[in-house]
N, C-alpha and C. Protein backbone atom coordinates (compact mmCIF):
# COMPACT_ATOMS: atom_id res chain seq x y z
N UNK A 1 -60.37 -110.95 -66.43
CA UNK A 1 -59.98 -109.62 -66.83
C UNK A 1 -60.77 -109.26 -68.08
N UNK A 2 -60.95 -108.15 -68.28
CA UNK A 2 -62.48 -107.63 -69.17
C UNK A 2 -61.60 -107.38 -70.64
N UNK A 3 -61.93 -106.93 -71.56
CA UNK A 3 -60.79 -106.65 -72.84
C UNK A 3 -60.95 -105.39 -72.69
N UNK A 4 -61.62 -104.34 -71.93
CA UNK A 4 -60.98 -102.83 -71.79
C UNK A 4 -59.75 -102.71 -70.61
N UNK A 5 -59.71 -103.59 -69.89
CA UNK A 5 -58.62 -103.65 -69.11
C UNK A 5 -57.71 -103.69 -69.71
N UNK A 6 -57.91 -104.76 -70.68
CA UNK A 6 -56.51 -105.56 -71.14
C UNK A 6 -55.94 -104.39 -72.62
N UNK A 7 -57.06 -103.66 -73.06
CA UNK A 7 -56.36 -102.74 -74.01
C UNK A 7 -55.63 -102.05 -72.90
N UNK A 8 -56.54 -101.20 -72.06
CA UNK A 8 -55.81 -100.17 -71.39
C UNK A 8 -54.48 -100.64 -70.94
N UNK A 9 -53.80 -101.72 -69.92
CA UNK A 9 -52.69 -102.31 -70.07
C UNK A 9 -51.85 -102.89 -71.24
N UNK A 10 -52.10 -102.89 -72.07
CA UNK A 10 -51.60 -102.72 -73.59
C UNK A 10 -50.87 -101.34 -73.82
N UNK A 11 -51.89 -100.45 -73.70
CA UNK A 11 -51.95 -99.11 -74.07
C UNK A 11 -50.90 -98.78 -72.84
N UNK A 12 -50.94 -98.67 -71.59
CA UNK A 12 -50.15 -98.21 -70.84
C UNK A 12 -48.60 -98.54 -71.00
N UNK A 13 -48.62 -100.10 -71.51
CA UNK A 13 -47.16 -100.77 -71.57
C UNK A 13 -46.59 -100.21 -72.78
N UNK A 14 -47.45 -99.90 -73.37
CA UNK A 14 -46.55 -99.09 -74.79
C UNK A 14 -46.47 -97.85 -74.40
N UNK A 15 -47.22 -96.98 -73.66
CA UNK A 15 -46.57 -95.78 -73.08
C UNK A 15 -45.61 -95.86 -72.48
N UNK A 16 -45.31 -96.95 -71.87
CA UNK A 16 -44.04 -96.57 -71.32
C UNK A 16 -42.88 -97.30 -71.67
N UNK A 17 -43.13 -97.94 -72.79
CA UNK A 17 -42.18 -98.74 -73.76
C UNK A 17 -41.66 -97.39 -74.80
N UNK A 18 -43.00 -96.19 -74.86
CA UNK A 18 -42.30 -95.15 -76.15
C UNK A 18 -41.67 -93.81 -75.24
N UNK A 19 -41.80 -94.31 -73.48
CA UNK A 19 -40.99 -92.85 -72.83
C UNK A 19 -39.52 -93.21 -72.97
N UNK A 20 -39.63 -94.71 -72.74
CA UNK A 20 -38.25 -95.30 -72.49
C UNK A 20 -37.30 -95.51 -73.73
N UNK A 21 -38.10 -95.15 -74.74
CA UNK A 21 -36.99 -95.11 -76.14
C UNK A 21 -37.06 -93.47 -76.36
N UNK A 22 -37.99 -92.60 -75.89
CA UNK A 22 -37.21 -91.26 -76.04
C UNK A 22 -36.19 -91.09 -75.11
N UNK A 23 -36.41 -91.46 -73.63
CA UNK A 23 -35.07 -91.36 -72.90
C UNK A 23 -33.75 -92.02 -73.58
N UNK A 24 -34.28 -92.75 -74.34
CA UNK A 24 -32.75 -93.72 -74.87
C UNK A 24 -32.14 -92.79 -75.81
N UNK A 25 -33.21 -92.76 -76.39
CA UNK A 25 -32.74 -91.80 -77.59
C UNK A 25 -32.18 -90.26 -77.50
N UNK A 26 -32.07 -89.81 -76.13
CA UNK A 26 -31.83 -88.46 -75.89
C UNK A 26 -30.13 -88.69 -75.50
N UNK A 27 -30.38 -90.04 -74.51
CA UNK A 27 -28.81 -90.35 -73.97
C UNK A 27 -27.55 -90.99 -75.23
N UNK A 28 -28.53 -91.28 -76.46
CA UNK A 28 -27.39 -91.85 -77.44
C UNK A 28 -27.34 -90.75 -78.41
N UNK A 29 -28.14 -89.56 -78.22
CA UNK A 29 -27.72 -88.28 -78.68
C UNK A 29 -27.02 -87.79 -78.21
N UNK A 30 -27.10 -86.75 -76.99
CA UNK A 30 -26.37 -86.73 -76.01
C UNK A 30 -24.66 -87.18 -76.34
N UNK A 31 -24.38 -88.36 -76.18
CA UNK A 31 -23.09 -89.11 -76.55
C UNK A 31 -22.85 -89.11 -77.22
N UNK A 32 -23.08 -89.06 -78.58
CA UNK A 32 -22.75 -88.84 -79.74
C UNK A 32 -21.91 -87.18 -80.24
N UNK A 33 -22.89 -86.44 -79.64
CA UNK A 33 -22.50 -85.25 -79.47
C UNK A 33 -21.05 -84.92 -78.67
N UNK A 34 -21.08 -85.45 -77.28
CA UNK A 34 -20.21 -85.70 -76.61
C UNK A 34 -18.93 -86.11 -77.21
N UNK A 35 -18.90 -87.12 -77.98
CA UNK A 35 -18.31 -87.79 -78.74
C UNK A 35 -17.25 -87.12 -79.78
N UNK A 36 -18.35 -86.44 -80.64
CA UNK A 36 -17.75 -85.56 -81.60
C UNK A 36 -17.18 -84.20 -81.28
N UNK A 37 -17.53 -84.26 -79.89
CA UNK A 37 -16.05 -82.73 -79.08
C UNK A 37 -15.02 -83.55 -79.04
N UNK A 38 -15.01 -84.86 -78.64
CA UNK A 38 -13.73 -85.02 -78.46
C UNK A 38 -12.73 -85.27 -79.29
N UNK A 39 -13.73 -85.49 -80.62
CA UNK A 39 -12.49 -85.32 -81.74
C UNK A 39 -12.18 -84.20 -81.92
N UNK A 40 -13.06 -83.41 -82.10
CA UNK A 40 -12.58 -81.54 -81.87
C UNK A 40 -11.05 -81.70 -80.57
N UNK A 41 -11.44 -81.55 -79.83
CA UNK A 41 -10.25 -81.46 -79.01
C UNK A 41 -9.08 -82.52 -78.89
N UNK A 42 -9.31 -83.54 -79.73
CA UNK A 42 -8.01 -84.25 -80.54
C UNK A 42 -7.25 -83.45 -81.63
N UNK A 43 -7.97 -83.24 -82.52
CA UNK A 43 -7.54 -82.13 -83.30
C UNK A 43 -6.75 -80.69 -83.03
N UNK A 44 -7.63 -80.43 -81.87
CA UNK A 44 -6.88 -79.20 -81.50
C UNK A 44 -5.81 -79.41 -80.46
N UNK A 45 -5.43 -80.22 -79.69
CA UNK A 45 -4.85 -80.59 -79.14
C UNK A 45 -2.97 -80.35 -79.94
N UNK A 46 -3.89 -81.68 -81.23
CA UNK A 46 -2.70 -81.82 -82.48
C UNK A 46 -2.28 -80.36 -82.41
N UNK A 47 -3.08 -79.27 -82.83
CA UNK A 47 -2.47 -78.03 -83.02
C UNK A 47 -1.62 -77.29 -82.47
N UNK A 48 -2.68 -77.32 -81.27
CA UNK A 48 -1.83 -76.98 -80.23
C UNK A 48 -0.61 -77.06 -79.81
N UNK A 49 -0.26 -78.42 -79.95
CA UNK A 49 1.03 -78.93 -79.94
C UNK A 49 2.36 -78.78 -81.33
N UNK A 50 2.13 -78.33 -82.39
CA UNK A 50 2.39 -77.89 -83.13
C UNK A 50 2.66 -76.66 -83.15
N UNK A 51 2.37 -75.68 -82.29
CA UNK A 51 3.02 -74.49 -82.52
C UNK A 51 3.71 -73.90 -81.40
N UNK A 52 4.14 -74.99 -80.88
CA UNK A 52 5.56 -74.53 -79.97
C UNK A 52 6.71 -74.62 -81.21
N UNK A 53 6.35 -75.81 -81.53
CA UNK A 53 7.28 -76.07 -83.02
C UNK A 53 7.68 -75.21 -83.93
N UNK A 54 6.55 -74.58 -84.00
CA UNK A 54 6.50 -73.19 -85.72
C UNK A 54 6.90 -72.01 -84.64
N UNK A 55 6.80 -71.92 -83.62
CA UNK A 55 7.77 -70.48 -83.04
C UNK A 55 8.83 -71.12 -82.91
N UNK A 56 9.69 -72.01 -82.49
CA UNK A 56 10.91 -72.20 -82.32
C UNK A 56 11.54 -72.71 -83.15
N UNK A 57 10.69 -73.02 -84.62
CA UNK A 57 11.48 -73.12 -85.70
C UNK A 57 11.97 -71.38 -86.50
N UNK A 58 10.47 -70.88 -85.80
CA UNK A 58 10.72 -69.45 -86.63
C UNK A 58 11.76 -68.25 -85.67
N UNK A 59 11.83 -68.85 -84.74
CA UNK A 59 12.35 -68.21 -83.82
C UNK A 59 14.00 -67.98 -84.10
N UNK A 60 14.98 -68.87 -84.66
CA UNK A 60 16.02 -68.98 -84.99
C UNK A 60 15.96 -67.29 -86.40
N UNK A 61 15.12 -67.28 -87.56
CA UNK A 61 15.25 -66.73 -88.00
C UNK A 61 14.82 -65.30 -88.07
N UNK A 62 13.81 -65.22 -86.69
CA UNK A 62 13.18 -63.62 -86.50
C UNK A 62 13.52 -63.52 -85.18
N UNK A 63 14.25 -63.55 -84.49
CA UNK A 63 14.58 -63.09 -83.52
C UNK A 63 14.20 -61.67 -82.68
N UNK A 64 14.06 -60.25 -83.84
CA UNK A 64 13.75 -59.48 -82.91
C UNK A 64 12.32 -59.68 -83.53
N UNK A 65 11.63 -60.25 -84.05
CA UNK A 65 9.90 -60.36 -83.46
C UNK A 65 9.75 -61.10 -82.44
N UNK A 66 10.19 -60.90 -81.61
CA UNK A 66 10.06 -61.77 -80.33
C UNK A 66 8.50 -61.04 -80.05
N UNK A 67 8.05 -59.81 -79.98
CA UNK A 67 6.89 -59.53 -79.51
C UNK A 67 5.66 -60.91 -80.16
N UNK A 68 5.32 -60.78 -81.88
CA UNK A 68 4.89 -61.51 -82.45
C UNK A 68 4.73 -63.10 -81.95
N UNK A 69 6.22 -63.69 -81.69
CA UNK A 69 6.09 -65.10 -81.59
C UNK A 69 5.67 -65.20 -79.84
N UNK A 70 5.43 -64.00 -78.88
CA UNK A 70 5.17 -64.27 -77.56
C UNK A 70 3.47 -63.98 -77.79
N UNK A 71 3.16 -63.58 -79.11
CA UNK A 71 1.65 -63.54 -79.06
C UNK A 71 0.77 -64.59 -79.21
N UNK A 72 1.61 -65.11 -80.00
CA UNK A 72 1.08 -66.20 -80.56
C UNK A 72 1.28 -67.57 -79.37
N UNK A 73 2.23 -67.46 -78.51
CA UNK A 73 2.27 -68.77 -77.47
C UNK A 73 1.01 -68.01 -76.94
N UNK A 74 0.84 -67.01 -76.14
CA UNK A 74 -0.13 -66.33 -75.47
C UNK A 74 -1.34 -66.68 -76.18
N UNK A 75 -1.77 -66.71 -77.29
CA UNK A 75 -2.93 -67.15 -77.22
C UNK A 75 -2.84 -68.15 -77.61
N UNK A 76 -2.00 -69.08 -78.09
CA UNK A 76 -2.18 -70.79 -77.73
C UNK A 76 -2.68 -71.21 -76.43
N UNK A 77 -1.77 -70.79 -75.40
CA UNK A 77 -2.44 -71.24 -74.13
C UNK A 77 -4.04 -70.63 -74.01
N UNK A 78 -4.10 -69.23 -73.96
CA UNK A 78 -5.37 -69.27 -73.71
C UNK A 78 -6.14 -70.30 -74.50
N UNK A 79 -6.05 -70.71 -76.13
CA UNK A 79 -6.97 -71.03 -76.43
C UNK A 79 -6.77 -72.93 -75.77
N UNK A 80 -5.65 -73.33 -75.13
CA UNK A 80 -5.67 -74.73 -74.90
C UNK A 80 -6.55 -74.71 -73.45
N UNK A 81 -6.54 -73.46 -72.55
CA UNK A 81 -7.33 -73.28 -71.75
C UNK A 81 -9.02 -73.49 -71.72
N UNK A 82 -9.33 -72.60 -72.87
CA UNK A 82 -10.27 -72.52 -73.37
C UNK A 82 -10.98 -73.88 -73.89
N UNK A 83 -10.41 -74.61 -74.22
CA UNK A 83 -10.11 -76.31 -74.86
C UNK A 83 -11.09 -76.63 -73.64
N UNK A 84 -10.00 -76.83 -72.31
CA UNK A 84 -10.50 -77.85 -71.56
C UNK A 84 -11.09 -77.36 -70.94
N UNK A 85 -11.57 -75.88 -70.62
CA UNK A 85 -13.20 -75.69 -70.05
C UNK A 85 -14.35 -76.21 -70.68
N UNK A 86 -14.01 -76.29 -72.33
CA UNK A 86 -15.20 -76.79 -73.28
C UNK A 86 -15.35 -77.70 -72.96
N UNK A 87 -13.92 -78.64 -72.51
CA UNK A 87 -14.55 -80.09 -72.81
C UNK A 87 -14.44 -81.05 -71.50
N UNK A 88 -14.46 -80.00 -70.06
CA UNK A 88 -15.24 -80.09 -69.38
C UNK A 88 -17.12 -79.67 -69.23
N UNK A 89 -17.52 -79.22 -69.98
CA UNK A 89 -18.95 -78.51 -70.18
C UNK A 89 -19.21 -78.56 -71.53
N UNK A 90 -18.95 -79.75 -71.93
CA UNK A 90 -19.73 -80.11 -73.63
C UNK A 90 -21.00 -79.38 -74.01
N UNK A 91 -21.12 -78.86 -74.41
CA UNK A 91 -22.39 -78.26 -75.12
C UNK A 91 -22.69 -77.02 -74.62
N UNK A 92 -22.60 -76.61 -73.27
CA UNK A 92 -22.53 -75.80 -72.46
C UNK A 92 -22.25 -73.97 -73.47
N UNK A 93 -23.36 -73.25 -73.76
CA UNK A 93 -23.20 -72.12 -74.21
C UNK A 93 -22.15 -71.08 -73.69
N UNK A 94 -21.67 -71.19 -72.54
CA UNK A 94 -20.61 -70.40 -72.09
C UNK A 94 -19.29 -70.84 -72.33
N UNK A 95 -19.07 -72.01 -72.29
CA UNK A 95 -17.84 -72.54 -72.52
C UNK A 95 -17.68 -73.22 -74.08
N UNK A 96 -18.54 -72.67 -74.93
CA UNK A 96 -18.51 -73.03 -76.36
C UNK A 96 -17.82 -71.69 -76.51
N UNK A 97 -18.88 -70.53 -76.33
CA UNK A 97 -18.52 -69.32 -76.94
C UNK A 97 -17.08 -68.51 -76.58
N UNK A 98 -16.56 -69.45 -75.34
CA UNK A 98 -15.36 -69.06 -74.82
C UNK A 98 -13.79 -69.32 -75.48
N UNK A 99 -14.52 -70.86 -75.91
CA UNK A 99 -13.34 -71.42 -76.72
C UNK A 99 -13.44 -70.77 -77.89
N UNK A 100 -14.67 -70.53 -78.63
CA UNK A 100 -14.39 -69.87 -80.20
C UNK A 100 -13.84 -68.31 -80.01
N UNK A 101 -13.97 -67.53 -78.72
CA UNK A 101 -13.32 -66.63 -78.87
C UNK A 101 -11.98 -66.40 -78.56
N UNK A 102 -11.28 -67.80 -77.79
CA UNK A 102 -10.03 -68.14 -78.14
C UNK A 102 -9.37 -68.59 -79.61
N UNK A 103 -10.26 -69.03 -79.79
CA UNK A 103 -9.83 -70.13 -81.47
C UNK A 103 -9.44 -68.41 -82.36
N UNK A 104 -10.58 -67.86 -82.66
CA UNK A 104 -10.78 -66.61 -83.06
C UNK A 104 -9.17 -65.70 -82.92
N UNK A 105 -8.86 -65.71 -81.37
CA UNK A 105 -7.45 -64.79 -80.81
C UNK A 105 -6.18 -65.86 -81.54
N UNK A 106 -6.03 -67.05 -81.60
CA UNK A 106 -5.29 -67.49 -82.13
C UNK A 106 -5.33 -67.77 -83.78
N UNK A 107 -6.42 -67.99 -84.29
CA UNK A 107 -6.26 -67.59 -85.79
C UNK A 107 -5.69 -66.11 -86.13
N UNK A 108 -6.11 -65.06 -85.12
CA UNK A 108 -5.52 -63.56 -85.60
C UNK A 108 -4.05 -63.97 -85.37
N UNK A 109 -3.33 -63.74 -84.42
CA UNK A 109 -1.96 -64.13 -83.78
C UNK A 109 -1.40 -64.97 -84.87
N UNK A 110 -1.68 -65.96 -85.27
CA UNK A 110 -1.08 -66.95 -85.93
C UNK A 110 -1.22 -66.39 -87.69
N UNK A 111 -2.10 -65.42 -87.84
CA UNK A 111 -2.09 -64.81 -89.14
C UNK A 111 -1.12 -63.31 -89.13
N UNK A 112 -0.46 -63.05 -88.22
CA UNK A 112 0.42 -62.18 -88.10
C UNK A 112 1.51 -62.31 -88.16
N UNK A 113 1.50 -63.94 -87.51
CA UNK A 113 3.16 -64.44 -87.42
C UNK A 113 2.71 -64.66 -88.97
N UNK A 114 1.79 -65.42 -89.83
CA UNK A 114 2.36 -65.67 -91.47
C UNK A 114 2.67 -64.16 -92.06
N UNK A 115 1.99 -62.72 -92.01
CA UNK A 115 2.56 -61.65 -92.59
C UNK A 115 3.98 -61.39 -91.98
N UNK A 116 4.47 -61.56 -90.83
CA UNK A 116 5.78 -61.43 -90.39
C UNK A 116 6.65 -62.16 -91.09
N UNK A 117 6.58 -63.81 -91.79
CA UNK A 117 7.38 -64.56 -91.92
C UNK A 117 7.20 -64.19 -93.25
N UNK A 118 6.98 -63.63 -93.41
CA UNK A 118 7.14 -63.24 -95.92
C UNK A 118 8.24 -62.60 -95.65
N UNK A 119 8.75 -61.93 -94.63
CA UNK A 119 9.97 -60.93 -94.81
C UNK A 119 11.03 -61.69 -95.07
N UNK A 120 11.40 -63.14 -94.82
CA UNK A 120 11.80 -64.07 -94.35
C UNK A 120 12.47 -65.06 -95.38
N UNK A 121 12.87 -64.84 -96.73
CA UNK A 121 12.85 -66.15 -97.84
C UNK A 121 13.61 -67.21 -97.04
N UNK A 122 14.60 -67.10 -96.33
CA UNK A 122 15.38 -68.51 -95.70
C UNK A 122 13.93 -69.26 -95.17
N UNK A 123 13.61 -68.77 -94.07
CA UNK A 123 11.97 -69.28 -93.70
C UNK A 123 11.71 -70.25 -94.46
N UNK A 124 10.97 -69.19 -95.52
CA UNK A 124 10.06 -70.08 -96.29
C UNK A 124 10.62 -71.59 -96.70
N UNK A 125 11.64 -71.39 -97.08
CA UNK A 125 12.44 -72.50 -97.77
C UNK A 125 12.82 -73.56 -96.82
N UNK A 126 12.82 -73.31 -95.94
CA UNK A 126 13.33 -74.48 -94.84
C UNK A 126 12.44 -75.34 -94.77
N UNK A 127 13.35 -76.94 -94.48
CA UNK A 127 12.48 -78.00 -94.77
C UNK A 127 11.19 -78.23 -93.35
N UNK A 128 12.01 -77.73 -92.77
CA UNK A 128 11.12 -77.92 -91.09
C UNK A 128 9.70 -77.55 -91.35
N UNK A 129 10.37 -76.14 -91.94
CA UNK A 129 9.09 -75.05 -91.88
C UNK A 129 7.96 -75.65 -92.97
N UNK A 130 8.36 -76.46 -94.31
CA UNK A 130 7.31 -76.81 -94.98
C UNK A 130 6.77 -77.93 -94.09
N UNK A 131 7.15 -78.82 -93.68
CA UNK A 131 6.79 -80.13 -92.93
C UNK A 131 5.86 -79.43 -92.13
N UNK A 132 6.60 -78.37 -90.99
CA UNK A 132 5.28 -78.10 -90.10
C UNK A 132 3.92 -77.36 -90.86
N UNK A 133 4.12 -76.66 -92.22
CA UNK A 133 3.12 -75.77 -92.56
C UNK A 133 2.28 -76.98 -93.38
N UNK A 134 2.65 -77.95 -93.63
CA UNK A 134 2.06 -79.13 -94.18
C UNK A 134 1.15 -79.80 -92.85
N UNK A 135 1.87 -80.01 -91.96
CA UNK A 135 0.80 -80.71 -90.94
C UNK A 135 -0.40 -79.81 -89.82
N UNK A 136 0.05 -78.35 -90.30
CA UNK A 136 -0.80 -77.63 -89.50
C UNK A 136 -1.95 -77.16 -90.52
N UNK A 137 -1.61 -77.39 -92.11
CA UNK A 137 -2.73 -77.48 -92.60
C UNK A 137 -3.71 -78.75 -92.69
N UNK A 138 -3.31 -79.89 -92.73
CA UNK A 138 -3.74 -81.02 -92.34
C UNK A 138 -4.30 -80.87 -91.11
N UNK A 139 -4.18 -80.39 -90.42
CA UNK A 139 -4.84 -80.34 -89.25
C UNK A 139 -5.93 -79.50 -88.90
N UNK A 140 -5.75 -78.30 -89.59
CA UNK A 140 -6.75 -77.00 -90.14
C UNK A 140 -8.44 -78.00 -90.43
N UNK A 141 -7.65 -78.76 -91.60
CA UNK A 141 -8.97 -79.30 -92.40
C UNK A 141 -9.55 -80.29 -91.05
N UNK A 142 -8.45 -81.31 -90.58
CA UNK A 142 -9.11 -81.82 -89.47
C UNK A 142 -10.32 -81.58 -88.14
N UNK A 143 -9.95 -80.37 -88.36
CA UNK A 143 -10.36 -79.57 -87.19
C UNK A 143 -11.94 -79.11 -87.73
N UNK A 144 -11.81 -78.72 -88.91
CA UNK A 144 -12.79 -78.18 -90.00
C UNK A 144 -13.98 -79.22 -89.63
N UNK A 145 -13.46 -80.77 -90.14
CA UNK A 145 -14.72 -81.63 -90.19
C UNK A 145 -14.50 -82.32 -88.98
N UNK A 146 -14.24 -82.16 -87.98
CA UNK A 146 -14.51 -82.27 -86.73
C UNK A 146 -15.69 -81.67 -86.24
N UNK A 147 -14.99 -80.04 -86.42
CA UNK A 147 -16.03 -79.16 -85.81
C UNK A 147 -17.74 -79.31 -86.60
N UNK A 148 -17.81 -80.17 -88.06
CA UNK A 148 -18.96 -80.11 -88.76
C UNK A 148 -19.25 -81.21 -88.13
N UNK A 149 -19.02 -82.42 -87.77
CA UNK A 149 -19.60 -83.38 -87.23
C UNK A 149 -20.08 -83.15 -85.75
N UNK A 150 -19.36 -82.73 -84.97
CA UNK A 150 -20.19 -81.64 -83.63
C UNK A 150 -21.23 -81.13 -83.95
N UNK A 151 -21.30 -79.95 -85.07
CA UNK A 151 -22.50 -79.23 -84.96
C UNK A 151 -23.51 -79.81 -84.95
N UNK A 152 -23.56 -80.79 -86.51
CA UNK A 152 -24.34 -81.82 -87.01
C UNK A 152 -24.84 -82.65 -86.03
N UNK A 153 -24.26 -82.88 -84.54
CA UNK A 153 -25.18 -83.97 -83.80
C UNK A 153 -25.34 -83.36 -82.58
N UNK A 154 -25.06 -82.04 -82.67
CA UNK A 154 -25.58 -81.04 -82.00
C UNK A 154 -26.90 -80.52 -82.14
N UNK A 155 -27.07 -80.06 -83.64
CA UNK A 155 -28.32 -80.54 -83.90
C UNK A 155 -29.31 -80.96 -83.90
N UNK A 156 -28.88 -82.24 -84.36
CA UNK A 156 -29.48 -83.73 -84.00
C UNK A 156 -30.03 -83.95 -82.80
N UNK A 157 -29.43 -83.56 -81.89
CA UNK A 157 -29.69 -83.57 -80.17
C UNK A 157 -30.64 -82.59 -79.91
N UNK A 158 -30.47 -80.89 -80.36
CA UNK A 158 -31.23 -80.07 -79.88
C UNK A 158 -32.77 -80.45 -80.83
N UNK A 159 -32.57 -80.51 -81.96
CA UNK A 159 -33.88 -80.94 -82.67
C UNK A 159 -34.92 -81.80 -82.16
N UNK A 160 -34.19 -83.47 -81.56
CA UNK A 160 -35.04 -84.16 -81.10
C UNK A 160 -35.35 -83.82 -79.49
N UNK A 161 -34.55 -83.20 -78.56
CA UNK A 161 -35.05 -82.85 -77.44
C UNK A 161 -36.18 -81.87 -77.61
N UNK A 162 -36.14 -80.94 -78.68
CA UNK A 162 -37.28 -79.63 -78.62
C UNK A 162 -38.65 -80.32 -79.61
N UNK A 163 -38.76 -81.43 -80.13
CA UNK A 163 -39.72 -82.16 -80.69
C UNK A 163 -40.45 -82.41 -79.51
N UNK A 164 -41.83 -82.48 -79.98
CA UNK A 164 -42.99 -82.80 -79.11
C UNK A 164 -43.11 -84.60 -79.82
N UNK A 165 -43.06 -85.37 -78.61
CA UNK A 165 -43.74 -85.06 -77.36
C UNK A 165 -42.27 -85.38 -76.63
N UNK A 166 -40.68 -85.55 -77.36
CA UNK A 166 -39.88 -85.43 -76.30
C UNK A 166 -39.35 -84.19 -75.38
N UNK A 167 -39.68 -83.49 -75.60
CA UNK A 167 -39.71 -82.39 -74.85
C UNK A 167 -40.62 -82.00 -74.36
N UNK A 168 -41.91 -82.81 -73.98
CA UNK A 168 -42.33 -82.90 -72.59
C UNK A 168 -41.34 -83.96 -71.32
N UNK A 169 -40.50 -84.55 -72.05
CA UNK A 169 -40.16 -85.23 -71.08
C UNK A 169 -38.34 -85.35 -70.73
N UNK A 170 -37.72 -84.25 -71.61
CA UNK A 170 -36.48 -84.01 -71.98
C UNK A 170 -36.00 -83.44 -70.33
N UNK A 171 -36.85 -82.77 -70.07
CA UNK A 171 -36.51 -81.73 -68.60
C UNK A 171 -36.33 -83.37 -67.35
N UNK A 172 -37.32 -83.82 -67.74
CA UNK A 172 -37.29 -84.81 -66.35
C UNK A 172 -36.48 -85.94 -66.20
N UNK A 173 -35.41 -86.18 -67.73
CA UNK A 173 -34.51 -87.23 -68.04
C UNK A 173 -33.13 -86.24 -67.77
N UNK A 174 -33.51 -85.03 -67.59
CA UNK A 174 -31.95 -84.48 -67.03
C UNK A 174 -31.13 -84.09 -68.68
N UNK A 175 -32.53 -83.30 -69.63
CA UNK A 175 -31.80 -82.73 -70.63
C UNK A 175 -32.86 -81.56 -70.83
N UNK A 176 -32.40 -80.55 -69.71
CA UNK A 176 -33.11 -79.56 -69.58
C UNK A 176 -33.15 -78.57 -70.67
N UNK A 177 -31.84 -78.07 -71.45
CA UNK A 177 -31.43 -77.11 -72.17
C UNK A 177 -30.74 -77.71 -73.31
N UNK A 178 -30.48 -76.76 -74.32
CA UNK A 178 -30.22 -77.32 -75.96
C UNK A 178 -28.48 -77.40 -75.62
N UNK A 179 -28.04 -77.81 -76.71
CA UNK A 179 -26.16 -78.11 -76.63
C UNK A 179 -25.70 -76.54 -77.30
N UNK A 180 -25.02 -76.26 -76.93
CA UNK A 180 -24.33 -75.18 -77.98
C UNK A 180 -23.58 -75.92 -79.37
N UNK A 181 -23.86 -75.01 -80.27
CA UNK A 181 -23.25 -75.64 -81.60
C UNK A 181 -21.38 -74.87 -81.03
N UNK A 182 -20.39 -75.23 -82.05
CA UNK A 182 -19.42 -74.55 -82.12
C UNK A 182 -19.19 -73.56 -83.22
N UNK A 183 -19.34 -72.27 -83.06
CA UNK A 183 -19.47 -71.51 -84.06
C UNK A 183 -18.00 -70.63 -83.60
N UNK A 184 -17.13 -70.17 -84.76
CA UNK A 184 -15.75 -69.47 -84.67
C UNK A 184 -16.52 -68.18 -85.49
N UNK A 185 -15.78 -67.13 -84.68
CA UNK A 185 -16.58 -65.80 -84.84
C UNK A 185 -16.23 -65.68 -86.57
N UNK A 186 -15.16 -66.33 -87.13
CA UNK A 186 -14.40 -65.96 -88.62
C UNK A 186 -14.60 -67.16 -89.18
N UNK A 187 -16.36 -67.21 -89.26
CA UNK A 187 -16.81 -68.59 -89.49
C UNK A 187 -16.75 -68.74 -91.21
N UNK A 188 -17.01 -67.79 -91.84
CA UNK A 188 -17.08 -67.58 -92.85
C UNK A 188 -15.36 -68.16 -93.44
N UNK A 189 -14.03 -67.48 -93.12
CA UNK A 189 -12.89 -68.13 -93.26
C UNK A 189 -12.26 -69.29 -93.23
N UNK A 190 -13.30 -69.77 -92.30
CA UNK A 190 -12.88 -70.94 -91.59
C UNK A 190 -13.18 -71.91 -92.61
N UNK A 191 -14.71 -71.53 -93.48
CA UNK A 191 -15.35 -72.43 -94.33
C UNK A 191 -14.06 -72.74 -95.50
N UNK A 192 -13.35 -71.81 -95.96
CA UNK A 192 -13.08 -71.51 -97.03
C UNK A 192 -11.25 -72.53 -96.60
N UNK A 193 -10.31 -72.88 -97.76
CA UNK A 193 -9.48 -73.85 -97.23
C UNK A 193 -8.11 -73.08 -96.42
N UNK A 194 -7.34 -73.66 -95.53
CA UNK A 194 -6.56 -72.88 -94.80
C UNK A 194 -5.70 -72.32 -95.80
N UNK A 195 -4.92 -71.10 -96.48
CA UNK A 195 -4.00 -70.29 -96.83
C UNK A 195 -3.00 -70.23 -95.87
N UNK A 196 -1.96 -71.18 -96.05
CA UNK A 196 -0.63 -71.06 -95.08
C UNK A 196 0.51 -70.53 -95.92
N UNK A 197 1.19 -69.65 -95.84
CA UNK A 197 1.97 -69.31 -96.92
C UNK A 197 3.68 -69.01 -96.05
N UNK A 198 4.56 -69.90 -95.89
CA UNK A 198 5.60 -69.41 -95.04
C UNK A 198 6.84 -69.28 -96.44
């Protein structure tokens, strides 16, 4: 065997020693990403589940806002709906922007029931009601750096798939298109710390 052979088989085996660590590297992006929805939807889950609680704790004391506290289940479900289309279709631009415009309907709803409940001093004072307004802000923030660790390897993912030279080869490993980040239309609020005031 001649030594231009033997470079060129050199040379070839490392070509395909450096396709096979961008494919690696797309699939442990990929998962990672994957990964960090599902703490998102642990989090929200938590929430979710939490405000059957805060209407039927508030429910004893506002009774005729019944309109208010049926808004707020109403867009819980939509937005738990919204949940598990996302996280059936991780990254997926339609089912990102679907859930944040649920998240969005239930931050309004749920900021109506807090102007409703100021009318309220028994409310406020009840021990239930601090416990739950304690763990749904805990959960606020949860949700917060959840959703930053998603974006962040969302990122991470779309950056190195649209890098040359892996994105000559991103399409043919079955990572045709970028991830959607999770962006909440009241992104700006969201940054800032939850204000729960019952």
């Amino acid at each position: 065997m001649s030594v231009a052979n033997i470079v060129t088989l050199v040379i070839l085996v490392g070509l395909v020693f450096y396709v096979i660590s961008i494919y690696n590297r797309l699939v442990a992006l990929k998962n990672r990403f994957q990964n960090a929805f599902a703490q998102i939807e642990t989090q929200l889950k938590r929430r979710y589940d939490l405000i059957p609680n805060l209407v039927e704790t508030v429910k004893g004391y506002m009774a005729h806002e019944r309109e208010t506290l049926e808004a707020v289940i109403s867009a819980r479900n939509t937005a738990l709906a919204g949940l598990k289309t996302a996280s059936e279709n991780i990254g997926d631009a339609a089912a990102m922007q679907s859930l944040a415009g649920a998240e969005g309907a239930l931050a309004g709803a749920l900021g109506r029931l807090n102007v409703v409940m100021e009318a309220y001093p028994d409310l406020k004072a009840s021990s239930n009601m601090s416990q739950l307004t304690e763990e749904l802000t805990s959960t606020e923030n949860r949700v917060a750096f959840s959703r930053q660790a998603f974006n962040d390897a969302v990122t991470e993912y779309n950056t190195f798939r649209q890098s040359f030279p892996p994105v000559a080869f991103a399409s043919m490993f079955g990572h045709s298109k970028d991830a959607e980040l999770l962006e909440f239309e009241d992104s700006a609020q969201i940054q800032a710390a939850p204000k729960v005031s019952f």
